[in-house]
Protein backbone atom coordinates (compact mmCIF):
# COMPACT_ATOMS: atom_id res chain seq x y z
CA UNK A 1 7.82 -23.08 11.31
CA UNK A 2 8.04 -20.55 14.39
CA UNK A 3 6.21 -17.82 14.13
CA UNK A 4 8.95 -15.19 13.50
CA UNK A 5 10.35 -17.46 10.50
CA UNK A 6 7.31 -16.04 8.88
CA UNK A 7 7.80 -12.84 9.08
CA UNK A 8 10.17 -11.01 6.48
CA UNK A 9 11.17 -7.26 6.78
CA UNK A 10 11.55 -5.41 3.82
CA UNK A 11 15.09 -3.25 4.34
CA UNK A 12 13.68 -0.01 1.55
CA UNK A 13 16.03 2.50 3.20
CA UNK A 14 18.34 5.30 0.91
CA UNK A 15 20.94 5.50 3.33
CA UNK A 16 22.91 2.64 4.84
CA UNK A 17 22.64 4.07 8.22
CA UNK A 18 19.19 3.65 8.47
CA UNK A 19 19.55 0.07 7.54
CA UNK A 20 22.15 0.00 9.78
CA UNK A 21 19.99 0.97 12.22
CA UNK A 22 17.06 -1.07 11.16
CA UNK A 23 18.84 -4.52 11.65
CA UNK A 24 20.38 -3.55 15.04
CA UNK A 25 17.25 -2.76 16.88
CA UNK A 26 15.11 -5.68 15.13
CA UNK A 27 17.54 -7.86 15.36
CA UNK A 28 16.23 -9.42 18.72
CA UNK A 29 12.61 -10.17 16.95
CA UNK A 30 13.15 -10.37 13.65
CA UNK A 31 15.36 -13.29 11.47
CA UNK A 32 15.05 -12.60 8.02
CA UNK A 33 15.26 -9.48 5.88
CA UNK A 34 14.77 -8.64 2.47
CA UNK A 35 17.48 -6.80 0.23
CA UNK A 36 15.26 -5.24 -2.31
CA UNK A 37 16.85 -3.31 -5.59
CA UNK A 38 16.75 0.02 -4.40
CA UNK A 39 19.05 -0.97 -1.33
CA UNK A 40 21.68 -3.49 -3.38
CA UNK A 41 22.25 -0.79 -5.78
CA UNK A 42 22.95 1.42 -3.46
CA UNK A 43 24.67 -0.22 -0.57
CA UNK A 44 26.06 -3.57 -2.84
CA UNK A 45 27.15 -6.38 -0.75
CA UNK A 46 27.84 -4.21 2.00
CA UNK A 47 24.63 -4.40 3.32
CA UNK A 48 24.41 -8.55 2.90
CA UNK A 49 27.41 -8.44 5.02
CA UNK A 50 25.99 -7.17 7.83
CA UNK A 51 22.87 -9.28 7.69
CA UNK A 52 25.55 -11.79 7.86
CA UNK A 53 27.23 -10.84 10.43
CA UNK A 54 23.71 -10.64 12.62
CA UNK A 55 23.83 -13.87 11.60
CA UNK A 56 20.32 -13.35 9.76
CA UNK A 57 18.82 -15.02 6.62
CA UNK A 58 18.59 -12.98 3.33
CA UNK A 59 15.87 -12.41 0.94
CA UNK A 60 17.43 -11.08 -1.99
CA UNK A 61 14.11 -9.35 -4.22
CA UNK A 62 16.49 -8.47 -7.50
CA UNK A 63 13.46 -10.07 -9.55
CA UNK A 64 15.75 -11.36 -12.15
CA UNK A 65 13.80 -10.80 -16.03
CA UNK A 66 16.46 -11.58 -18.61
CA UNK A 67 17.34 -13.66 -21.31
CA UNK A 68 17.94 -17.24 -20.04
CA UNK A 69 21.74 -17.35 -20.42
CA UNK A 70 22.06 -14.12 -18.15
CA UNK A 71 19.61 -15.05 -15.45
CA UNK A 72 21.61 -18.39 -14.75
CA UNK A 73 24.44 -16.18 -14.82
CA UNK A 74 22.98 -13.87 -12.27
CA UNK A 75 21.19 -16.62 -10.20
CA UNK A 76 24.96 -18.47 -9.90
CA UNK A 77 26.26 -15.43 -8.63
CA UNK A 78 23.53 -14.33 -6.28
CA UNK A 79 23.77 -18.23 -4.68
CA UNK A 80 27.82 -17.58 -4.14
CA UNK A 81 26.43 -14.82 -1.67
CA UNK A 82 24.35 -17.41 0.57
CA UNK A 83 21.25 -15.99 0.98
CA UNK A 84 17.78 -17.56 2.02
CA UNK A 85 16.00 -17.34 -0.97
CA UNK A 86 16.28 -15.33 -4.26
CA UNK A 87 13.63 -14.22 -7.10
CA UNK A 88 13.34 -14.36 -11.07
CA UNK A 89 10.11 -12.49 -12.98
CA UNK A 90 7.88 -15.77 -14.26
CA UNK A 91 6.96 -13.81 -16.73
CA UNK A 92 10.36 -14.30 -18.53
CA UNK A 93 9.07 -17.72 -19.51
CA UNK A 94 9.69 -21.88 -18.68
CA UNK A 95 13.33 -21.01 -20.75
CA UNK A 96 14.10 -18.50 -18.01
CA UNK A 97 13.04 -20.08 -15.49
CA UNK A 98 14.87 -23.01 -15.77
CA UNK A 99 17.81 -21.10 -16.32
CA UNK A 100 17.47 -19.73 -13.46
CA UNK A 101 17.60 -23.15 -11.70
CA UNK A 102 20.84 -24.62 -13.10
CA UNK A 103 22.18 -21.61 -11.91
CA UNK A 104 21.88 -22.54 -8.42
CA UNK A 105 22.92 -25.95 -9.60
CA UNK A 106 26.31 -24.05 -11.23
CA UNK A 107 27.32 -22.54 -7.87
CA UNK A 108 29.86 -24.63 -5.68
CA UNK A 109 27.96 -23.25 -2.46
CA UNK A 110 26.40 -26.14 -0.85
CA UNK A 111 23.81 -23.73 0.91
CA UNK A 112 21.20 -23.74 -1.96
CA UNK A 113 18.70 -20.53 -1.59
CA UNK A 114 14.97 -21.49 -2.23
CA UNK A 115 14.36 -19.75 -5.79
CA UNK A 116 10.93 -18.54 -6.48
CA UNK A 117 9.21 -16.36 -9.20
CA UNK A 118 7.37 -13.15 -8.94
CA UNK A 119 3.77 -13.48 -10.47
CA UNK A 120 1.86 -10.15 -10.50
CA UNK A 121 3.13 -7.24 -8.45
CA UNK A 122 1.30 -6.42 -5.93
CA UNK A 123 0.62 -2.75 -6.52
CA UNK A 124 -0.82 -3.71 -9.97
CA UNK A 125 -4.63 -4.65 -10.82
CA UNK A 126 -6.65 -5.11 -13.68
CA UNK A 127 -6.68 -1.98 -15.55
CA UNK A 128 -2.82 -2.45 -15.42
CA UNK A 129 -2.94 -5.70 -17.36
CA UNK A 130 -4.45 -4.37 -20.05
CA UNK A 131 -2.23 -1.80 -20.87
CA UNK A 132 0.48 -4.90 -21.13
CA UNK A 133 -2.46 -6.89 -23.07
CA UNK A 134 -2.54 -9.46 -20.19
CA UNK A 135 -5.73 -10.71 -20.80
CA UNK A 136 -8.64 -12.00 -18.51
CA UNK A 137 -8.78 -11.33 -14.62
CA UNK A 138 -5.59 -10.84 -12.16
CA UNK A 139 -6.40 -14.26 -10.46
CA UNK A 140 -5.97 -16.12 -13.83
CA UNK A 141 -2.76 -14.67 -14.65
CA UNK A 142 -1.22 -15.10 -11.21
CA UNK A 143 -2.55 -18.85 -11.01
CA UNK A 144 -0.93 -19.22 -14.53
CA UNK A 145 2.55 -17.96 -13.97
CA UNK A 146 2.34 -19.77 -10.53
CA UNK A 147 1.85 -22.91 -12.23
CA UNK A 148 4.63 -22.52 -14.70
CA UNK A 149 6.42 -21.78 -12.13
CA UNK A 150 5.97 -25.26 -10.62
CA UNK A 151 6.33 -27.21 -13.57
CA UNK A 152 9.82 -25.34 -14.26
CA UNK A 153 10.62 -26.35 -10.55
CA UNK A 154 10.96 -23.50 -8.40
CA UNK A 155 10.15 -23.73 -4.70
CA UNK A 156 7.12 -21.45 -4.79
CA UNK A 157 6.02 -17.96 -5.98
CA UNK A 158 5.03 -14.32 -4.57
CA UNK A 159 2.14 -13.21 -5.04
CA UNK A 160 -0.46 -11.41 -3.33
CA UNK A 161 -2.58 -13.11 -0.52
CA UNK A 162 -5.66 -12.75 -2.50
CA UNK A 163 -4.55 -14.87 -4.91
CA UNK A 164 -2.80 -17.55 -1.59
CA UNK A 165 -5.88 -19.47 -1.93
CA UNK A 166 -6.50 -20.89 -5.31
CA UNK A 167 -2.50 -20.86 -5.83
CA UNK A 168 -2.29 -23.82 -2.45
CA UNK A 169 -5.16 -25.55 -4.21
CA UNK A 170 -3.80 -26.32 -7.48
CA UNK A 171 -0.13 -26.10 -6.16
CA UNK A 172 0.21 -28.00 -3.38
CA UNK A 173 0.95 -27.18 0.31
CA UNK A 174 4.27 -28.13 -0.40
CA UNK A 175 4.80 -24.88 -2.68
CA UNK A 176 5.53 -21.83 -1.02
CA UNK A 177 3.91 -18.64 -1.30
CA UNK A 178 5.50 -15.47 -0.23
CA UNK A 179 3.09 -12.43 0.44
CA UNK A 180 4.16 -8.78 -0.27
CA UNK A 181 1.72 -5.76 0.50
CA UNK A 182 0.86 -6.77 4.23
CA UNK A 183 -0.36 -4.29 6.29
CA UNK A 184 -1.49 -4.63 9.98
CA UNK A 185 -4.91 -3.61 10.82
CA UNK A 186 -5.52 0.25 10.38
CA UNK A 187 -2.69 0.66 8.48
CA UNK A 188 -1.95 2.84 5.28
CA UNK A 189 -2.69 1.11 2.03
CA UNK A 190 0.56 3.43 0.52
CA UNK A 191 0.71 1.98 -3.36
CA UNK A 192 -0.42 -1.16 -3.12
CA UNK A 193 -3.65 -2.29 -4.78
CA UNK A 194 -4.02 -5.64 -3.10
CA UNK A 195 -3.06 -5.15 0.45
CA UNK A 196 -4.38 -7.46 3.07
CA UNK A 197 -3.41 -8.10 7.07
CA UNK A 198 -1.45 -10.82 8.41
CA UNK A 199 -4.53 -12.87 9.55
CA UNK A 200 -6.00 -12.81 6.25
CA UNK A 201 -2.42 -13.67 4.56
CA UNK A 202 -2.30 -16.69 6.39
CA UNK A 203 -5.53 -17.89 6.16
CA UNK A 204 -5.62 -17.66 2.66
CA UNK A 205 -2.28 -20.12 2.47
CA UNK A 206 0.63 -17.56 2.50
CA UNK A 207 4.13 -18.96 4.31
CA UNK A 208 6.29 -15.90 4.35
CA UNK A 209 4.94 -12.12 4.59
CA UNK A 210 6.91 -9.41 3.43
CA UNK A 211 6.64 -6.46 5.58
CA UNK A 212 7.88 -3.16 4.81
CA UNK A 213 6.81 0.30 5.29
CA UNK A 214 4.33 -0.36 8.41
CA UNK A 215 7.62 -0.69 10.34
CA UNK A 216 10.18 1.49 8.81
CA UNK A 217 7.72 3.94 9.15
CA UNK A 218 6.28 3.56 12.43
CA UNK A 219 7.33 5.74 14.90
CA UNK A 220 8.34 2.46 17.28
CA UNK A 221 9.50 -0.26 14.67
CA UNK A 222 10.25 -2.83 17.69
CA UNK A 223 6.39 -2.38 19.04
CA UNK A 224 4.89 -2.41 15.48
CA UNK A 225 6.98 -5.53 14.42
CA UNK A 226 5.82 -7.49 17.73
CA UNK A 227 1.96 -6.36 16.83
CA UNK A 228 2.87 -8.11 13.87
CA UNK A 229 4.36 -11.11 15.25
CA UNK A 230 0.90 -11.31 17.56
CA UNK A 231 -1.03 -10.77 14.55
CA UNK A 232 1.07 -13.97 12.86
CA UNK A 233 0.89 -16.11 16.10
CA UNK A 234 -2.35 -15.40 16.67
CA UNK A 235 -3.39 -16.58 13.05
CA UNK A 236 -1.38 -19.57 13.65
CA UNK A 237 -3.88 -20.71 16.36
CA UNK A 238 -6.75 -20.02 14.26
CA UNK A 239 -5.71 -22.23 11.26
């Protein structure tokens, strides 16, 4: 995988210019972006049309949690929209999540999206558990629904690169991990309770890292995202 095929920019924008705007001048150095639910609600398929048109991949992050019958529903229609990859909640359960795979199996689009499930959010820890009576310690639960995940037979999971590790080692390489809450050395934390830097992300077993704010926000996206890519290619060496 080349080194920008790891990197994923998160398009959380409220107005479509600035998305606009976003995917023209990262276009050169970036390839994939990710259509959150914020954005899609907003902007609809408008905005997958012009990642289209750039001729970039889609991550669409609608983190489908439904009764079976409607996630396959959903899943069918998101694959008619050929994106890169597309996510379900694994806490919805094995019913669910198979669901969610014979929807991709329903649609007639012979470009089939890798499907994986969300495990714990990233901006969540312990004390949050609790108050949803998730027992026992944030690892446990994410290698859990990560493993469900598997057995259900979805491509991978996201979850936090804290948690990269131990999901590779009872996983597999072969199941894909996709990392939320990276931020570049010395940058803002913002909400997220387990944040870590590229370098550590891939270290710990992470394929694809979701990158969001640190660029939008940045007051050069293009120099910030290249950091980023050094950051990723330089970890590459390393490991």
């Amino acid at each position: 995988m080349k080194v920008k095929d790891k990197l994923i920019v998160s398009l959380d924008v409220d107005h479509f210019d600035q998305a606009f705007h976003f995917v023209n001048i990262l276009s050169p150095v970036v390839d994939c972006f990710k259509v959150g639910i914020g954005p899609y609600t907003a902007f609809g398929d408008k905005l997958l049309d012009l990642l289209v048109a750039k001729n970039k991949k889609v991550f669409l992050d609608l983190k489908f949690h439904d009764i079976p019958n409607t996630v396959k529903s959903a899943v069918k229609a998101a694959t008619d929209k050929n994106i890169f990859m597309l996510n379900v909640h694994a806490l919805g359960g094995a019913k669910m999540l198979l669901a969610a795979r014979e929807g991709i199996a329903a649609s007639n689009n012979k470009n089939k999206p890798l499907l994986i499930a969300v495990t714990i959010l990233t901006s969540m820890h312990r004390d949050d558990l609790k108050e949803i009576n998730l027992t026992g310690d944030t690892e446990n639960n994410v290698l859990n629904l990560a493993n469900l995940a598997q057995k259900s037979g979805l491509d991978g999971v996201v979850a936090s690169a804290q948690e990269a590790a131990i999901i590779k080692q009872y996983c597999g390489e072969g199941f894909i991990i996709v990392t939320p809450g990276i931020r570049p050395k010395e940058s803002s934390l913002d909400d997220q309770a387990r944040a870590v830097t590229p370098e550590d992300a891939l270290k710990n077993g992470a394929d694809f890292l979701v990158v969001g704010r640190p660029i939008l926000k940045s007051l050069d996206p293009i120099a910030t995202t290249q950091q980023i890519l050094k950051e990723i290619e330089h970890a590459n060496t390393q490991f």
